[in-house]
N, C-alpha and C. Protein backbone atom coordinates (compact mmCIF):
# COMPACT_ATOMS: atom_id res chain seq x y z
N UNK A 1 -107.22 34.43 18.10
CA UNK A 1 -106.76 34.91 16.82
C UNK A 1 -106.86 36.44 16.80
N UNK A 2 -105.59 37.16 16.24
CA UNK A 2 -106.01 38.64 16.09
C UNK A 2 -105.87 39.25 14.64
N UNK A 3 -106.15 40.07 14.51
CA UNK A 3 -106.66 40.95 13.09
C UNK A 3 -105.08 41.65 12.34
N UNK A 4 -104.09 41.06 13.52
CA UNK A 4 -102.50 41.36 12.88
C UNK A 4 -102.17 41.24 11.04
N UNK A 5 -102.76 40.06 11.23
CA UNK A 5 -102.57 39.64 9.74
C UNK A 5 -103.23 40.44 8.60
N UNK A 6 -104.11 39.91 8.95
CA UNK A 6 -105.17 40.56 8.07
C UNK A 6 -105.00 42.11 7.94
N UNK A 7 -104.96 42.65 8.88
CA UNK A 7 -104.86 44.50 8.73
C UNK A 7 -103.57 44.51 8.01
N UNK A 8 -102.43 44.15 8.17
CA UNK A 8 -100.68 43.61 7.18
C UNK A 8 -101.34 43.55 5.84
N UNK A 9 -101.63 42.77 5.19
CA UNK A 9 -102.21 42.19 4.11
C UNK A 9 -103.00 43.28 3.23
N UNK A 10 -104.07 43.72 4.20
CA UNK A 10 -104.90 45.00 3.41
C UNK A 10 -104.22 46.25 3.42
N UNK A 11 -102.55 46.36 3.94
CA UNK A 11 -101.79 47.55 3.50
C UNK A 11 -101.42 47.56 2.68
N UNK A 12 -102.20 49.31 1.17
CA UNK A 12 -102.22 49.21 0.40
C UNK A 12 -100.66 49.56 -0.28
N UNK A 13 -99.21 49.85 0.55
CA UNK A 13 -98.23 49.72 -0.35
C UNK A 13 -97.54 48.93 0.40
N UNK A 14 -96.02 49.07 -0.28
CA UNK A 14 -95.08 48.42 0.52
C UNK A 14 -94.81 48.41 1.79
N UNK A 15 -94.68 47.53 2.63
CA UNK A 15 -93.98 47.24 3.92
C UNK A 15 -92.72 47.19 3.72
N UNK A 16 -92.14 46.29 2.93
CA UNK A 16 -90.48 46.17 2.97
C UNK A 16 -89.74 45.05 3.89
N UNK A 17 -91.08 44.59 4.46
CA UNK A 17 -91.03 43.65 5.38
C UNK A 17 -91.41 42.24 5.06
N UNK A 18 -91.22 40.76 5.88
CA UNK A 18 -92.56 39.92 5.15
C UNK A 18 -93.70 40.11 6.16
N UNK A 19 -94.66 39.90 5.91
CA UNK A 19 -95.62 40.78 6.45
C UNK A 19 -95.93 39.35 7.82
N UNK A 20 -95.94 38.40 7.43
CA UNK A 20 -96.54 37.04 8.71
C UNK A 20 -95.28 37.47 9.74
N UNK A 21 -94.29 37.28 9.35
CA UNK A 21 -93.50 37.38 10.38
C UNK A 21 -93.23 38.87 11.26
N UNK A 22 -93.67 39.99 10.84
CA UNK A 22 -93.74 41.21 11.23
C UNK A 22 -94.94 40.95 12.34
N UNK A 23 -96.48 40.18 11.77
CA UNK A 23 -97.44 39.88 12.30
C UNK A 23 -97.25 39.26 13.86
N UNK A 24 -96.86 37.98 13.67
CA UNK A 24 -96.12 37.41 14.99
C UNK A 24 -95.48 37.90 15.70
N UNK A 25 -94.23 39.07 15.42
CA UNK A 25 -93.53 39.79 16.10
C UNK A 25 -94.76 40.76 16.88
N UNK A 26 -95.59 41.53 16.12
CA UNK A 26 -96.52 42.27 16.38
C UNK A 26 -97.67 41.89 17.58
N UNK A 27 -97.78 40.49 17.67
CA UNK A 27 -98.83 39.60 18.37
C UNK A 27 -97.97 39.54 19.57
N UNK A 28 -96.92 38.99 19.58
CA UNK A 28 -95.76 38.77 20.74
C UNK A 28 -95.39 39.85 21.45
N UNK A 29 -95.52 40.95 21.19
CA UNK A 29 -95.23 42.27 21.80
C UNK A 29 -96.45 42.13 22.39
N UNK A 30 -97.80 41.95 21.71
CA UNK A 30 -98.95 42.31 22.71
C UNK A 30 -99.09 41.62 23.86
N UNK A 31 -98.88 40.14 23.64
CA UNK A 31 -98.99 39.14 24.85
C UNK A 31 -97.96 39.53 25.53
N UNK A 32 -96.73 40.04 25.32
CA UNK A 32 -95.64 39.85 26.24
C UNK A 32 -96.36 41.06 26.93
N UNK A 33 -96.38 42.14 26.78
CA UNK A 33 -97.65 43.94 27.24
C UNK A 33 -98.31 43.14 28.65
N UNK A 34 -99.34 42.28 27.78
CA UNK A 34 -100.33 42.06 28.87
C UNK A 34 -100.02 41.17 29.86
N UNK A 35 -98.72 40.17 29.60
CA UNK A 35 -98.24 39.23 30.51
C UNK A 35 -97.69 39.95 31.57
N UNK A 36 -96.34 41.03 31.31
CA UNK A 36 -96.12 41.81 32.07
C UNK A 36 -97.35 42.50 32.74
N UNK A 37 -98.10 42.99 32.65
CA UNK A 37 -99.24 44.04 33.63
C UNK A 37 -99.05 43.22 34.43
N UNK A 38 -99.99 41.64 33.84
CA UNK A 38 -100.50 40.83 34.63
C UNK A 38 -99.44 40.63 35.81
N UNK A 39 -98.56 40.30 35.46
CA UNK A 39 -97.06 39.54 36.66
C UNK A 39 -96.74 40.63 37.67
N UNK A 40 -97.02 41.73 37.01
CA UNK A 40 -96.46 43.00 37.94
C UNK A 40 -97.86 43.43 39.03
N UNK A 41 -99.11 43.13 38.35
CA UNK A 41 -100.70 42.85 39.64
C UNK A 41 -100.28 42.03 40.34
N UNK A 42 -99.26 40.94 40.04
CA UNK A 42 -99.51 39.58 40.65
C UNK A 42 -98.67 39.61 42.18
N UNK A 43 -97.70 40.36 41.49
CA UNK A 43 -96.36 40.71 42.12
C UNK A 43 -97.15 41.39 43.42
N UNK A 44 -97.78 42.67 43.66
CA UNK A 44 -98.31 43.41 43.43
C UNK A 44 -99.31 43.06 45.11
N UNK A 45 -99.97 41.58 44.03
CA UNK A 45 -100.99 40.93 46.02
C UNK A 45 -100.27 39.73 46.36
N UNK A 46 -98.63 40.20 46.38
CA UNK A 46 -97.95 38.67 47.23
C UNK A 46 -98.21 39.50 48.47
N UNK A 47 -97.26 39.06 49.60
CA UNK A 47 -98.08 39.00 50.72
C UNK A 47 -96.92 40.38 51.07
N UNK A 48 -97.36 41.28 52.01
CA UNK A 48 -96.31 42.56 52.28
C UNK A 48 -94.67 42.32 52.60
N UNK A 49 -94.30 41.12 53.03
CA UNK A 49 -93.16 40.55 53.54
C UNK A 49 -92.51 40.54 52.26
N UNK A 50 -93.14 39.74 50.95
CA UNK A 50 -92.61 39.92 49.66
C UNK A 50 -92.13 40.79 49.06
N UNK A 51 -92.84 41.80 49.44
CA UNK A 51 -92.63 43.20 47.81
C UNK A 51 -91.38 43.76 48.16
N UNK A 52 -90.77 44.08 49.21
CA UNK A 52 -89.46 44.46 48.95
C UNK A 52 -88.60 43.83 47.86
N UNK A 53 -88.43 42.52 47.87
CA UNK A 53 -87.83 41.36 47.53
C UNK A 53 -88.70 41.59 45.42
N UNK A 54 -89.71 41.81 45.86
CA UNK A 54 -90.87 41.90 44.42
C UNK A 54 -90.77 43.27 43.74
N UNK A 55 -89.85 44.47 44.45
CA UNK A 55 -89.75 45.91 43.95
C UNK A 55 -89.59 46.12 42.48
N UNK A 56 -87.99 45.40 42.26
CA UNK A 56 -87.32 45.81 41.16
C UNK A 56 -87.75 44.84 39.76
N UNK A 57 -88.39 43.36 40.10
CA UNK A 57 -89.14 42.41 39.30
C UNK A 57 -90.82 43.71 38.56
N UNK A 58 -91.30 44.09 39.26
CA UNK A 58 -92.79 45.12 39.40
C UNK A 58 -91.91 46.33 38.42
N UNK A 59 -91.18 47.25 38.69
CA UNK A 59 -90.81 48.19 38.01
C UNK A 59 -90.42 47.53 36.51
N UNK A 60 -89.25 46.51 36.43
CA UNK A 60 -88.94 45.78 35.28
C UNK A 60 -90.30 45.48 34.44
N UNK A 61 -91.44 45.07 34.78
CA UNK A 61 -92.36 44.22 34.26
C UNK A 61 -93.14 45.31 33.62
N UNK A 62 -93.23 46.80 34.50
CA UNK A 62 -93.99 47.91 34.20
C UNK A 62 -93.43 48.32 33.09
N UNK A 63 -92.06 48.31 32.97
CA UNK A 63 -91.39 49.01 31.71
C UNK A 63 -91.23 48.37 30.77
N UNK A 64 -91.61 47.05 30.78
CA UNK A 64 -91.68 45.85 29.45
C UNK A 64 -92.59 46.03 29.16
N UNK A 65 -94.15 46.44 29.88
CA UNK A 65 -94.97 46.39 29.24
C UNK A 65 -95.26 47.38 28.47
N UNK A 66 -94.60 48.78 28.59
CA UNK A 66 -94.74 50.14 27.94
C UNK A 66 -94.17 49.80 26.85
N UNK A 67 -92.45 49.43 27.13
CA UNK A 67 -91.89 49.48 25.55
C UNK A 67 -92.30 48.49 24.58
N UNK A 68 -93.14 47.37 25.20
CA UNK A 68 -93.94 46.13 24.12
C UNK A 68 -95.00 47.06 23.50
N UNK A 69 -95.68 47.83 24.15
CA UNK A 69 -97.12 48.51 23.95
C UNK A 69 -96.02 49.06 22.66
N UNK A 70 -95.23 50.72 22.88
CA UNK A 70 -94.92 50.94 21.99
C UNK A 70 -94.48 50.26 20.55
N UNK A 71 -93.80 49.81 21.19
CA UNK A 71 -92.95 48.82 19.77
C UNK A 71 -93.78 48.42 19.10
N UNK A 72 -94.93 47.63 19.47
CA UNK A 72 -96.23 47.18 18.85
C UNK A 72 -96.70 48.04 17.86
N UNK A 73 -96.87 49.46 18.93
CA UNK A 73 -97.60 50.62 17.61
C UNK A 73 -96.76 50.82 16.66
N UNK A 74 -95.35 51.03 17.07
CA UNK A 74 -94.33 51.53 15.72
C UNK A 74 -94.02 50.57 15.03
N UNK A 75 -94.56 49.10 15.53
CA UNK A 75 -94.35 47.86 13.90
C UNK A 75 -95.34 48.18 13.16
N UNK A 76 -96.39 48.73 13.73
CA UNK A 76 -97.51 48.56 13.26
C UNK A 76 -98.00 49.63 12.46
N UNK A 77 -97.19 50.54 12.09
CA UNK A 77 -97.40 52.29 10.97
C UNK A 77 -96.33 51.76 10.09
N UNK A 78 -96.40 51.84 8.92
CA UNK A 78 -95.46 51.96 7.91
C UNK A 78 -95.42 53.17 7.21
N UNK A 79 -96.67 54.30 7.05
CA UNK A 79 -96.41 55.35 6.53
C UNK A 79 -95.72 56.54 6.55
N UNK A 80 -95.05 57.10 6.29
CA UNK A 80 -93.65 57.56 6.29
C UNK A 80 -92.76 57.10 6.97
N UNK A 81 -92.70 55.61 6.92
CA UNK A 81 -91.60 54.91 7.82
C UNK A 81 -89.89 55.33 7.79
N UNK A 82 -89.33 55.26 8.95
CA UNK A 82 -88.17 55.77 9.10
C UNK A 82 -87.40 55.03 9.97
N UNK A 83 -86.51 53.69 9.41
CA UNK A 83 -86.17 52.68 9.79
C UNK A 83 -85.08 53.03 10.86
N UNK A 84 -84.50 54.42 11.04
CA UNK A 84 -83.88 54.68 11.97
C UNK A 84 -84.30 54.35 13.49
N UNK A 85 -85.68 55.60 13.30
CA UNK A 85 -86.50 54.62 14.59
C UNK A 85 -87.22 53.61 14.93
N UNK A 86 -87.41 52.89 14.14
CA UNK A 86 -88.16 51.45 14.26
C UNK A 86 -86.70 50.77 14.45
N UNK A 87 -85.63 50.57 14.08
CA UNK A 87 -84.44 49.67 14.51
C UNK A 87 -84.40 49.85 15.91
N UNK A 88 -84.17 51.34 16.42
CA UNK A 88 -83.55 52.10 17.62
C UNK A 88 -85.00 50.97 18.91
N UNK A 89 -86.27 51.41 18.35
CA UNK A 89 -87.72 51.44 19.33
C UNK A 89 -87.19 49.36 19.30
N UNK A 90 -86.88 48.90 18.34
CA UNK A 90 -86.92 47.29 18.62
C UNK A 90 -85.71 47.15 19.97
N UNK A 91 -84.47 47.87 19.62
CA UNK A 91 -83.31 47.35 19.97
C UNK A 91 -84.17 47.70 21.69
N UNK A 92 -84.90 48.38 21.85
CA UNK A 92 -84.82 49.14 23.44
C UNK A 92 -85.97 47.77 23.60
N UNK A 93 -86.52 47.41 23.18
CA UNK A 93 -87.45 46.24 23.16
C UNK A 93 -86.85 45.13 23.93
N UNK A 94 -85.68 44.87 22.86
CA UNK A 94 -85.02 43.64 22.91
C UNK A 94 -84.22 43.85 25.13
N UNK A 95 -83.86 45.14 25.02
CA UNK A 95 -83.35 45.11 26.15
C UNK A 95 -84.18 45.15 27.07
N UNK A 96 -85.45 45.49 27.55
CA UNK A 96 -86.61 45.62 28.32
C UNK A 96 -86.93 43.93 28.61
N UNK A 97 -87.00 43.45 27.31
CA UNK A 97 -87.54 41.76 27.55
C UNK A 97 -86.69 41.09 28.21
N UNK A 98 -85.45 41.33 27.74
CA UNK A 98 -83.84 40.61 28.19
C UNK A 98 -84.09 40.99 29.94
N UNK A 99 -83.89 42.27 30.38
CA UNK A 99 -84.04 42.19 31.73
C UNK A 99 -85.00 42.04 32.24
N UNK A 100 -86.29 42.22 31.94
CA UNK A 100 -87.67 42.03 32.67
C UNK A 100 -87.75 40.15 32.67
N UNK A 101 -87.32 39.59 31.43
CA UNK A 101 -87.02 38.19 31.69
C UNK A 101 -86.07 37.64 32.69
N UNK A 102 -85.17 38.83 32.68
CA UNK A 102 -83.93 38.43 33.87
C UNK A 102 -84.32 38.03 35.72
N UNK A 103 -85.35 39.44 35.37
CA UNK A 103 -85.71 39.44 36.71
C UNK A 103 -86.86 38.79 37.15
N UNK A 104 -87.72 38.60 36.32
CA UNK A 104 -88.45 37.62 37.00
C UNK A 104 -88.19 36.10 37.13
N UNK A 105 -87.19 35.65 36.16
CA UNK A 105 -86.87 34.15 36.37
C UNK A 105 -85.73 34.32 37.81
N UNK A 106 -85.58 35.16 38.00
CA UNK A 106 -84.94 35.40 39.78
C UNK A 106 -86.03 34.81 40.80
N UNK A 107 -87.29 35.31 40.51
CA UNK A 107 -88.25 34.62 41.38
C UNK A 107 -89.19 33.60 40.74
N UNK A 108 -89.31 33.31 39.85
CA UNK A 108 -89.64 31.72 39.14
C UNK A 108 -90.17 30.87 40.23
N UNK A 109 -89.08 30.13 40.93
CA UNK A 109 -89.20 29.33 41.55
C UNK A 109 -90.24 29.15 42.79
N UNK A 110 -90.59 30.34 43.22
CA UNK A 110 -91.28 30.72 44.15
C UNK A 110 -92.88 31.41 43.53
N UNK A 111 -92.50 31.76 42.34
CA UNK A 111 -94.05 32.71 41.63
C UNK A 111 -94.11 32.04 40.65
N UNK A 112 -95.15 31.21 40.07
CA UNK A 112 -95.46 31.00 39.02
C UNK A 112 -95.92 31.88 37.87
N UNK A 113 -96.44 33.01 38.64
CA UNK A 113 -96.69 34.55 37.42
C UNK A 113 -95.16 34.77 36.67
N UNK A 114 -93.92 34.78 37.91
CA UNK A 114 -93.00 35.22 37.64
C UNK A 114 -92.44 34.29 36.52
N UNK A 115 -92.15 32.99 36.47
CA UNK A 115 -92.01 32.03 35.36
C UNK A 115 -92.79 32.13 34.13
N UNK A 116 -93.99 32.47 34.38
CA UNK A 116 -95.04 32.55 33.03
C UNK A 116 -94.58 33.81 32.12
N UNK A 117 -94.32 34.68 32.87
CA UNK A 117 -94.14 35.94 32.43
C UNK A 117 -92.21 35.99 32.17
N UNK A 118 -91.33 35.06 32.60
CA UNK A 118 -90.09 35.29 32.00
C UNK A 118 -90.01 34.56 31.06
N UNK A 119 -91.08 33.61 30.48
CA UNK A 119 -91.01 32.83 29.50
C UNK A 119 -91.49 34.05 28.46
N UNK A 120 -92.27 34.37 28.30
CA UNK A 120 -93.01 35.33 27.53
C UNK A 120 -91.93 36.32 27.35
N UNK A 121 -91.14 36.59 27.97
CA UNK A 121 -90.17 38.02 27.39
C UNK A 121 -89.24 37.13 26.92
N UNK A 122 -88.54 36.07 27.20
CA UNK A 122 -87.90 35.68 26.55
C UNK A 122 -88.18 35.19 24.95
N UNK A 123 -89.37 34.34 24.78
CA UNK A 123 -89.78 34.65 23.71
C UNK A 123 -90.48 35.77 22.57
N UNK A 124 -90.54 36.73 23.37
CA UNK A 124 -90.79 38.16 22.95
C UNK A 124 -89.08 38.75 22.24
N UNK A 125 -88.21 38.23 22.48
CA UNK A 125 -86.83 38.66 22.57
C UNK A 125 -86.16 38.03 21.76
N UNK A 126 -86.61 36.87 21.92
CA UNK A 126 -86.24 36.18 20.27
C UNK A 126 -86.57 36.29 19.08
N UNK A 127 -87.98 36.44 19.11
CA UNK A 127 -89.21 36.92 17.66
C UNK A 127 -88.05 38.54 17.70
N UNK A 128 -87.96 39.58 18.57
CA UNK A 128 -87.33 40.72 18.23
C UNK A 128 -85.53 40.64 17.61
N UNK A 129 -84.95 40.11 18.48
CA UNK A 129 -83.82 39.32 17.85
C UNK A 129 -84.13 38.69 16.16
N UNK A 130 -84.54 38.44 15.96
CA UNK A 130 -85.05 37.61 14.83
C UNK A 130 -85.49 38.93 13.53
N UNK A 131 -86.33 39.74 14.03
CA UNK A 131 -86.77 41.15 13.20
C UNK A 131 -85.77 41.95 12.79
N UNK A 132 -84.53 42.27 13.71
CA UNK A 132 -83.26 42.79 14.16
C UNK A 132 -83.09 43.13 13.15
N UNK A 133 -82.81 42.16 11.90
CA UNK A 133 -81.87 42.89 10.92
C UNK A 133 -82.69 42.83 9.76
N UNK A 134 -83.97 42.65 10.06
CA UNK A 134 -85.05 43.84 8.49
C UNK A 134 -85.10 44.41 8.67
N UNK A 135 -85.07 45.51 10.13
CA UNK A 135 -84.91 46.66 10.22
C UNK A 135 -84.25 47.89 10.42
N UNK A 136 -82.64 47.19 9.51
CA UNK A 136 -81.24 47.64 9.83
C UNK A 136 -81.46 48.94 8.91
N UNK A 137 -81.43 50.29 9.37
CA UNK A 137 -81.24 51.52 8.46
C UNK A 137 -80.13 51.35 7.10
N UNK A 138 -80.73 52.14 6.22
CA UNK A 138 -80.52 51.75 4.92
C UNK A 138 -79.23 53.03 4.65
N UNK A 139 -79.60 54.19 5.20
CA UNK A 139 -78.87 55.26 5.15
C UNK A 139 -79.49 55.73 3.86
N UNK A 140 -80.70 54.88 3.61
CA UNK A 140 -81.28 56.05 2.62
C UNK A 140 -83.02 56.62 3.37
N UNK A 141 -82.88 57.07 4.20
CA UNK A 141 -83.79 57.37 5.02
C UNK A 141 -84.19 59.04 4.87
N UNK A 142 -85.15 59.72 4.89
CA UNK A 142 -85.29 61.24 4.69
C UNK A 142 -84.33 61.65 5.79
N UNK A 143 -83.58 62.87 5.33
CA UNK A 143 -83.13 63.89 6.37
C UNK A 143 -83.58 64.49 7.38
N UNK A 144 -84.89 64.76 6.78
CA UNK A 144 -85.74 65.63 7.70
C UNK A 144 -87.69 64.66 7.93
N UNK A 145 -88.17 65.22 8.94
CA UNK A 145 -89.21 64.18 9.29
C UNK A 145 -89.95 64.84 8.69
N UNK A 146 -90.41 66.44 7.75
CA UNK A 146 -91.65 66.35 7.14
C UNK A 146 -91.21 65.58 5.77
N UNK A 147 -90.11 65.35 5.23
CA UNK A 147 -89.99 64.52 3.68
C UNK A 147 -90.36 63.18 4.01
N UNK A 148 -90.41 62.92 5.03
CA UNK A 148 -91.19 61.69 5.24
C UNK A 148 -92.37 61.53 5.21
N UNK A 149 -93.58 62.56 5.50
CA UNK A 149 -94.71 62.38 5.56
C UNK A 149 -95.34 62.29 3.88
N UNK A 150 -96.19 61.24 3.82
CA UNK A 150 -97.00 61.00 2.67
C UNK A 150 -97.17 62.16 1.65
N UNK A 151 -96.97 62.32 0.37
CA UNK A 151 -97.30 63.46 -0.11
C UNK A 151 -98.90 63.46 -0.71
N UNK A 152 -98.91 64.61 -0.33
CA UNK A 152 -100.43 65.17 -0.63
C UNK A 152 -100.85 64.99 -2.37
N UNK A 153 -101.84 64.64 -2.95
CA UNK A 153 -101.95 64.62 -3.93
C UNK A 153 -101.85 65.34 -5.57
């Protein structure tokens, strides 16, 4: 169980969001993060004959796990939120999972990391698919990024 919820819940204004399902999206980015590391270590001690064949699966898995990490943090700030980049940071999400899922169900059959871990982006990709359009820009967004920041009292 993680503290997703609960930290959602004790935010004292609006999200704009529903907050469980932001949560899950939020949780799914993390597991998909750490699934990728994991698959790309795994990748990583196949045997030297492999990794050529394991190159472009290892790079894919490295860069799913960055843009999950991110995405995670930017679901996870709402204060001076600016739905421009939270749409833009999901959509690059959605494409990271899409191919890092691509490429490891290439070797599936042979890696069980690789199957564990294309399941996980794929369902990482759906929960983001799914977020897609709460976080469609409104076009009423600040112009500039300090009118966004919280005003001082």
């Amino acid at each position: 169980m993680t503290n997703t919820v609960q930290m959602l819940e004790t935010y004292p204004a609006e999200i704009g969001l529903e907050r469980q399902q932001l949560a899950k999206v939020i949780d799914t980015l993390t597991n998909c993060a750490q699934t990728c590391t994991a698959c790309a270590d795994a990748c990583l001690s196949e045997s030297a004959d492999e990794l050529p064949r394991l190159a472009r699966c290892i790079r894919d898995n490295l860069d799913c796990a960055d843009i999950c990490t991110t995405t995670s943090s930017v679901l996870s700030r709402h204060t001076g939120y600016d739905a421009r980049v939270t749409h833009a940071q999901v959509q690059a999400a959605i494409q990271a999972t899409k191919t890092c899922g691509d490429s490891c169900q290439e070797h599936a059959e042979h890696h069980e990391h690789c199957r564990i871990c294309a399941q996980a982006c794929r369902e990482t990709e759906q929960a983001l698919n799914d977020l897609l359009p709460h976080v469609e820009p409104s076009g009423q967004a600040p112009r500039q990024p300090s009118q966004a920041a919280p005003q001082q009292g």
